[in-house]
N, C-alpha and C. Protein backbone atom coordinates (compact mmCIF):
# COMPACT_ATOMS: atom_id res chain seq x y z
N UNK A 1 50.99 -16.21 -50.70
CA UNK A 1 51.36 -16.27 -49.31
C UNK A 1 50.80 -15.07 -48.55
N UNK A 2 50.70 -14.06 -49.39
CA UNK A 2 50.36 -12.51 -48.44
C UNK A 2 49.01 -12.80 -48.36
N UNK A 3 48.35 -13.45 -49.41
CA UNK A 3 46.97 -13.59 -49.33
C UNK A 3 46.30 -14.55 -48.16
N UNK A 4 46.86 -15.42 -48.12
CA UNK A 4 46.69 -16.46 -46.97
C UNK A 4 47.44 -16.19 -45.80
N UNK A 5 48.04 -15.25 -45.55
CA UNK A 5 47.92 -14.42 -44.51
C UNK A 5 47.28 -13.23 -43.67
N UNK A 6 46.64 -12.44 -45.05
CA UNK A 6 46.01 -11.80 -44.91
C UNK A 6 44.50 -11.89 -44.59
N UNK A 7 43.94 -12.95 -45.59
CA UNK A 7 42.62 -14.48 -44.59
C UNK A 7 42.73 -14.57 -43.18
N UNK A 8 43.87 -15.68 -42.90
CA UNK A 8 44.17 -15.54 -41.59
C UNK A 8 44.37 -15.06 -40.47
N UNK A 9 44.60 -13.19 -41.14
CA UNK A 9 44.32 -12.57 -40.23
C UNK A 9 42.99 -11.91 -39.46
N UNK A 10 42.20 -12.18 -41.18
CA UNK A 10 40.58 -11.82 -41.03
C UNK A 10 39.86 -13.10 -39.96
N UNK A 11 40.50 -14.06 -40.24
CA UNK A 11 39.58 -15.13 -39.45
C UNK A 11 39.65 -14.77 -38.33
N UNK A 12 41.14 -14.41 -37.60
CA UNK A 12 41.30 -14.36 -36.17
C UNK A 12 40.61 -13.02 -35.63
N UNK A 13 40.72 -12.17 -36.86
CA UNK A 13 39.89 -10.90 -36.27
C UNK A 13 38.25 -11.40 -36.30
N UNK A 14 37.84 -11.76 -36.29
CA UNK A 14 36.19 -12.22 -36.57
C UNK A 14 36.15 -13.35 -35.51
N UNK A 15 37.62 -14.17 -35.35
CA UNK A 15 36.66 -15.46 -34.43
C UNK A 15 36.96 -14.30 -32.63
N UNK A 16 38.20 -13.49 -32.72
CA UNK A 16 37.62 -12.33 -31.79
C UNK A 16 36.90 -11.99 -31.55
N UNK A 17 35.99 -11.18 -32.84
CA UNK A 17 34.70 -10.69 -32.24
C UNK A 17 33.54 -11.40 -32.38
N UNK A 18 34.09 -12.75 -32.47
CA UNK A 18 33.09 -13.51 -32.24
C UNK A 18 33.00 -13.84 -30.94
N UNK A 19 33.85 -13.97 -30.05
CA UNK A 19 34.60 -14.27 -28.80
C UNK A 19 33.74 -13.17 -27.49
N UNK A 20 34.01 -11.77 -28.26
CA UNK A 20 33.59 -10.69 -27.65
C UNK A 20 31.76 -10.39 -27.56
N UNK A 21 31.70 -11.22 -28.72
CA UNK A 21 30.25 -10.81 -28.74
C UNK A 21 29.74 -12.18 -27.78
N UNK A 22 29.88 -12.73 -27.42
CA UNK A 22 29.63 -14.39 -26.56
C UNK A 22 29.90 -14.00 -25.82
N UNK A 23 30.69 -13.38 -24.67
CA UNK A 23 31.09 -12.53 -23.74
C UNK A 23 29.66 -11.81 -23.10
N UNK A 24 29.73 -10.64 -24.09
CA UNK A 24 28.35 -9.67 -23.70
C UNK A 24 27.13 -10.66 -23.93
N UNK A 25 26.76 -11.52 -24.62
CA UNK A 25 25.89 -12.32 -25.03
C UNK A 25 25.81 -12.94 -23.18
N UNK A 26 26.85 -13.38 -22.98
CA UNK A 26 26.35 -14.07 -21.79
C UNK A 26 26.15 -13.34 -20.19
N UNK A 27 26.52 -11.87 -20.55
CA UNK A 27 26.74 -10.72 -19.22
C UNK A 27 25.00 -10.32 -19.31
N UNK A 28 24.85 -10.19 -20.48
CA UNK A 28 23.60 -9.81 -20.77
C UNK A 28 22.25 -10.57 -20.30
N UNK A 29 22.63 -12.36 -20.78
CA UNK A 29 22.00 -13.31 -20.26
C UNK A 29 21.76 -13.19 -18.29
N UNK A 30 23.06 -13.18 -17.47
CA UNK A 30 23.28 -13.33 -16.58
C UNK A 30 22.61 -12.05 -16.09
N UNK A 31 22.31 -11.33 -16.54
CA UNK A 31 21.47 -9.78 -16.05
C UNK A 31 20.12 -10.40 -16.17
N UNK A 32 19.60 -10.75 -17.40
CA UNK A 32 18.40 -11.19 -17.68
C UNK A 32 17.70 -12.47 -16.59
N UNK A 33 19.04 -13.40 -16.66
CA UNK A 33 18.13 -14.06 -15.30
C UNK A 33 17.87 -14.03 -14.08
N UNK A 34 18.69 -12.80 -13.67
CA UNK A 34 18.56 -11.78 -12.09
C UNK A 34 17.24 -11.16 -12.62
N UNK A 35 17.27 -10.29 -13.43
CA UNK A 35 16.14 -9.54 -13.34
C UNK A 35 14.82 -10.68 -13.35
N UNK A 36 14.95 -11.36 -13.78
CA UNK A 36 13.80 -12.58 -13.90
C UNK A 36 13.55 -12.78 -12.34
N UNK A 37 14.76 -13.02 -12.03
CA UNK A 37 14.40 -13.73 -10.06
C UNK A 37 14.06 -12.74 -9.38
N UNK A 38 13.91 -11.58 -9.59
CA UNK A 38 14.07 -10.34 -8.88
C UNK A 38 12.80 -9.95 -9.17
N UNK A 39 11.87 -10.39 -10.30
CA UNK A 39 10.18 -9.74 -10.73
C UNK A 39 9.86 -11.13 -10.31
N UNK A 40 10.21 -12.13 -10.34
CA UNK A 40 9.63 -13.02 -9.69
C UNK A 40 9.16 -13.32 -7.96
N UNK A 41 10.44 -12.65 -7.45
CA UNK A 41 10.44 -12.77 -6.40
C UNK A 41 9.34 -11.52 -5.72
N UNK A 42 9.58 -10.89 -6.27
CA UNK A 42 8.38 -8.77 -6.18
C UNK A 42 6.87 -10.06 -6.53
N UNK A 43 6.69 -10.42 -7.13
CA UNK A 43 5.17 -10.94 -8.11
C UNK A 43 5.24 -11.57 -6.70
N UNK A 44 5.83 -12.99 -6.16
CA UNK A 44 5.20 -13.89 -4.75
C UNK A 44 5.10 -13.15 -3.44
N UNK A 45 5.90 -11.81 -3.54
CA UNK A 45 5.26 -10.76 -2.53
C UNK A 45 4.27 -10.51 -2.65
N UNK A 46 3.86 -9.96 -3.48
CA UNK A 46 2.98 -9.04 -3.84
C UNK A 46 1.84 -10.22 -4.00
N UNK A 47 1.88 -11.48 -4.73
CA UNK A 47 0.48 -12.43 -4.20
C UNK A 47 0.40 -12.76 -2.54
N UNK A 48 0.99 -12.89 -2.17
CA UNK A 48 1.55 -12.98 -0.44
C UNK A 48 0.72 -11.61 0.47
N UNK A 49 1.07 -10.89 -0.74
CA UNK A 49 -0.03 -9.28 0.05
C UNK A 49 -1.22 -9.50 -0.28
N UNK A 50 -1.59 -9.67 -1.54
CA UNK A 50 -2.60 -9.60 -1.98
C UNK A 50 -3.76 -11.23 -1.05
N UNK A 51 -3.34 -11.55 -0.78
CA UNK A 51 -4.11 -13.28 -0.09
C UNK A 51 -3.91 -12.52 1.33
N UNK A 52 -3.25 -11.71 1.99
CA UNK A 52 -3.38 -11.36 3.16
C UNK A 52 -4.09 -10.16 3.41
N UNK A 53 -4.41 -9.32 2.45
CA UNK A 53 -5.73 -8.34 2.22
C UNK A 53 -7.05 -8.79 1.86
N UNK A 54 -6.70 -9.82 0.90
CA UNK A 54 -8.14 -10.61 0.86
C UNK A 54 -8.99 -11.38 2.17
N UNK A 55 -7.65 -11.63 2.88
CA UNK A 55 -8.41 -12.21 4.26
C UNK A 55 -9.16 -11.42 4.93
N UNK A 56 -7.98 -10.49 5.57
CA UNK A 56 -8.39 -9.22 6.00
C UNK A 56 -9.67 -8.43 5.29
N UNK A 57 -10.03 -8.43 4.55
CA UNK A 57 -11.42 -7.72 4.05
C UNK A 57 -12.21 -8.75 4.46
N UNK A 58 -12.29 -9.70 3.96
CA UNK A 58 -13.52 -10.72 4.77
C UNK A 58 -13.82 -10.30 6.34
N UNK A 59 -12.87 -10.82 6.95
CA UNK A 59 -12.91 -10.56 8.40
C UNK A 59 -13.32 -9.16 8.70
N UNK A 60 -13.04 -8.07 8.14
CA UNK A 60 -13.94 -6.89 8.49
C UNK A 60 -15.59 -7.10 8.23
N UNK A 61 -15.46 -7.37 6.77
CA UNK A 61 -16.82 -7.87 6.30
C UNK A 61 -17.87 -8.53 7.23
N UNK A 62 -17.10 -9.55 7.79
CA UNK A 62 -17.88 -10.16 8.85
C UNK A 62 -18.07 -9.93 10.17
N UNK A 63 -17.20 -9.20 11.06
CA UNK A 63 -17.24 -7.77 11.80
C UNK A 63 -18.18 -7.39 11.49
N UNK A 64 -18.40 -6.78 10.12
CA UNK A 64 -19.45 -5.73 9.74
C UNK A 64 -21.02 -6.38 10.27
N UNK A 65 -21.23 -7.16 9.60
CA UNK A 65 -22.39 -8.01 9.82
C UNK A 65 -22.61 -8.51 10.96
N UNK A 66 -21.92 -8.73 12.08
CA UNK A 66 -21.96 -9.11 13.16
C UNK A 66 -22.27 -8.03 14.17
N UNK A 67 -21.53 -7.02 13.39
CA UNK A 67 -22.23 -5.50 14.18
C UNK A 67 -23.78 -4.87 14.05
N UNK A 68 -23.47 -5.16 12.51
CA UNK A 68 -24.76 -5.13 12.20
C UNK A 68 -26.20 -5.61 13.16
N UNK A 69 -25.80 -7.32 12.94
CA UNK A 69 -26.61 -8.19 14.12
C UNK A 69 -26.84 -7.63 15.06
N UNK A 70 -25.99 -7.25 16.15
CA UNK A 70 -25.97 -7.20 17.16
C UNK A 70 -26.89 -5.50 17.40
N UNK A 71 -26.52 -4.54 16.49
CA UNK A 71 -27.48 -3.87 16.71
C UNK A 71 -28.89 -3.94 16.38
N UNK A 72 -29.76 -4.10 14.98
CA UNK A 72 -31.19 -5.16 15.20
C UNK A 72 -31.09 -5.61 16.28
N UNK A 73 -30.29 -7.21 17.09
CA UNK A 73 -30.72 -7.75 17.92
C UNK A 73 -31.04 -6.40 19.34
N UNK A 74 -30.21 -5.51 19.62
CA UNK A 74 -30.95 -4.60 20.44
C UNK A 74 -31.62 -4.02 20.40
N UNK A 75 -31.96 -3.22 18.46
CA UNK A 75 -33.33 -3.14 18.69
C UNK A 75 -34.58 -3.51 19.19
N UNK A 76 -34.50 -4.40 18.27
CA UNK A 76 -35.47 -5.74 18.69
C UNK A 76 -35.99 -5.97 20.16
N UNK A 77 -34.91 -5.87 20.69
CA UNK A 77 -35.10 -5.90 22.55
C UNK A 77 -35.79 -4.95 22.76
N UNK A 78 -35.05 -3.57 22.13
CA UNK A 78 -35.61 -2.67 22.90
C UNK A 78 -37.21 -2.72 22.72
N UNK A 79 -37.12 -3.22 21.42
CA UNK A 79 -38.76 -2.89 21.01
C UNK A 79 -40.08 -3.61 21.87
N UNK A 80 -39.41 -5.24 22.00
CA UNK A 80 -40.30 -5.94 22.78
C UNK A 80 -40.27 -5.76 24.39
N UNK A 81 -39.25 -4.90 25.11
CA UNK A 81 -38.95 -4.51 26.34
C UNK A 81 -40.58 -3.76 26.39
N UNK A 82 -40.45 -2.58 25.74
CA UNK A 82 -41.68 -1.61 24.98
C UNK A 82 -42.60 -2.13 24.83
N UNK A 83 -43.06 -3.06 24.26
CA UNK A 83 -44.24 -3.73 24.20
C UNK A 83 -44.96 -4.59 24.91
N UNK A 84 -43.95 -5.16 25.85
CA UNK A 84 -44.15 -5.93 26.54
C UNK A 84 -44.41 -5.17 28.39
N UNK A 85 -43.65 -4.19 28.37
CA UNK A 85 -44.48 -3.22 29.50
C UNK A 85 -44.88 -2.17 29.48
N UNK A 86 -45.70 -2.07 28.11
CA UNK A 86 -46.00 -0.76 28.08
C UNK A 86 -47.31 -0.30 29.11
N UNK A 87 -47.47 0.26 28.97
CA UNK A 87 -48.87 0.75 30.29
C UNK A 87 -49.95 1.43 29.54
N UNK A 88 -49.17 1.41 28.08
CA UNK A 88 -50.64 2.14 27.29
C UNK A 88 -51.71 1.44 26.90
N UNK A 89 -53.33 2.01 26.14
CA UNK A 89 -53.66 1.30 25.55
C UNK A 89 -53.24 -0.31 24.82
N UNK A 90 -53.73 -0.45 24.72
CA UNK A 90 -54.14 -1.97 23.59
C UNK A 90 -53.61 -1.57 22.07
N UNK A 91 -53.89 -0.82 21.70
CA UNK A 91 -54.03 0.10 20.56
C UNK A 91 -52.08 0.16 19.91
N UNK A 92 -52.13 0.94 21.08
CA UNK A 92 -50.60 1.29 21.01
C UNK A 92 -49.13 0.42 21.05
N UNK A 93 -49.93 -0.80 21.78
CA UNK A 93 -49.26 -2.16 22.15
C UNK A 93 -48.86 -2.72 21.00
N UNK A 94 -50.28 -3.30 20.42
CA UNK A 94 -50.48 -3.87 18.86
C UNK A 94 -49.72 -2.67 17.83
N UNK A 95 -49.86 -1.44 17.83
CA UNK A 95 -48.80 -0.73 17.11
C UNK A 95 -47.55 -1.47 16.83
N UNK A 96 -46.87 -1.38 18.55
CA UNK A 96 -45.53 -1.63 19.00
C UNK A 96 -45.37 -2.96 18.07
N UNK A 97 -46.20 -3.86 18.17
CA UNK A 97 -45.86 -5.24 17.93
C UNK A 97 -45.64 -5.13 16.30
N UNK A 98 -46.57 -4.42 15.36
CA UNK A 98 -46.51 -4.24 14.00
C UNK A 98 -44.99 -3.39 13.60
N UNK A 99 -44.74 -2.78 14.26
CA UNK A 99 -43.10 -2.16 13.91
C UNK A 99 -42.22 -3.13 14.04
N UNK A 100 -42.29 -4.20 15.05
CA UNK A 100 -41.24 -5.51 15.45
C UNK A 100 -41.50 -6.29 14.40
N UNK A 101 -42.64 -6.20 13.96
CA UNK A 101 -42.64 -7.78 12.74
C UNK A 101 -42.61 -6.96 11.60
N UNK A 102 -42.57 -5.60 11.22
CA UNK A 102 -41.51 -4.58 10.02
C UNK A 102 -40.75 -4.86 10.01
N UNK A 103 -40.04 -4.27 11.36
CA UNK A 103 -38.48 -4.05 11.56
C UNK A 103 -38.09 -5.92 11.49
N UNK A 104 -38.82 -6.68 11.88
CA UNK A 104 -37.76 -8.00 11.76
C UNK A 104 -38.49 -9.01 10.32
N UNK A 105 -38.60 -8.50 9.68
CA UNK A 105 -39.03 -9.02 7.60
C UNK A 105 -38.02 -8.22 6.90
N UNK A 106 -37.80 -6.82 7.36
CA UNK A 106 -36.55 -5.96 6.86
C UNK A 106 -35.24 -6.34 7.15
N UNK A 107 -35.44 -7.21 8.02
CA UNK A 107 -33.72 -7.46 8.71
C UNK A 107 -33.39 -8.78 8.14
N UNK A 108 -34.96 -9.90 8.04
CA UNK A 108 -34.43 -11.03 7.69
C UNK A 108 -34.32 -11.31 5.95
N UNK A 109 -34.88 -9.49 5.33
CA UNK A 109 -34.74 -10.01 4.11
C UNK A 109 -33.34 -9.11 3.65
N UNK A 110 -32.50 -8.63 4.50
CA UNK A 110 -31.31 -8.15 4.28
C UNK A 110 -30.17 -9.85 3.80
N UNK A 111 -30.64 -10.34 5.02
CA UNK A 111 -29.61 -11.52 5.48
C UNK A 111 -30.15 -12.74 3.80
């Protein structure tokens, strides 16, 4: 009888800490799937930044090149403005014109 009481008391002490450990088992869980929603939620920021910097660099990029353009294209002007009234020689004209078809083989082999 002492013996099968003394069992019985082991079971209840064990299905306790069995009890206790299912407890923390599930506090632990319930941490684990916050922290999950919480790096999940940081990660779709952070792609959300990252796709809105990627835009943003293009669009400078293309800024860039458009600035680019636009200065050649005033070269360019300026050059044939120059060539086109110059008052010098012949000589100097045909120069002018050989720097414009440099300067525009250099520009179109950038692009």
């Amino acid at each position: 009888m002492i013996a099968l009481s003394s069992h019985l008391q082991h079971v209840e002490s064990e299905k306790q800490k069995l009890r206790a450990q299912v407890r923390r088992l599930c506090q632990e869980n319930t941490w684990l799937r916050d922290e999950l929603a919480n790096t999940q939620q940081r990660m779709q920021q952070s792609e959300q930044q990252c796709a809105a910097l990627e835009e943003q660099k293009k669009h400078l990029e293309f800024m860039d090149k458009m600035r680019k353009y636009e200065l050649e294209t005033t070269q360019v002007t300026q050059l044939l403005q120059l060539a086109v009234f110059c008052t010098e020689p012949e000589s100097q004209r045909v120069h002018l014109m050989r720097m414009i078809n440099v300067f525009y083989r250099a520009s179109a082999q950038q692009c």
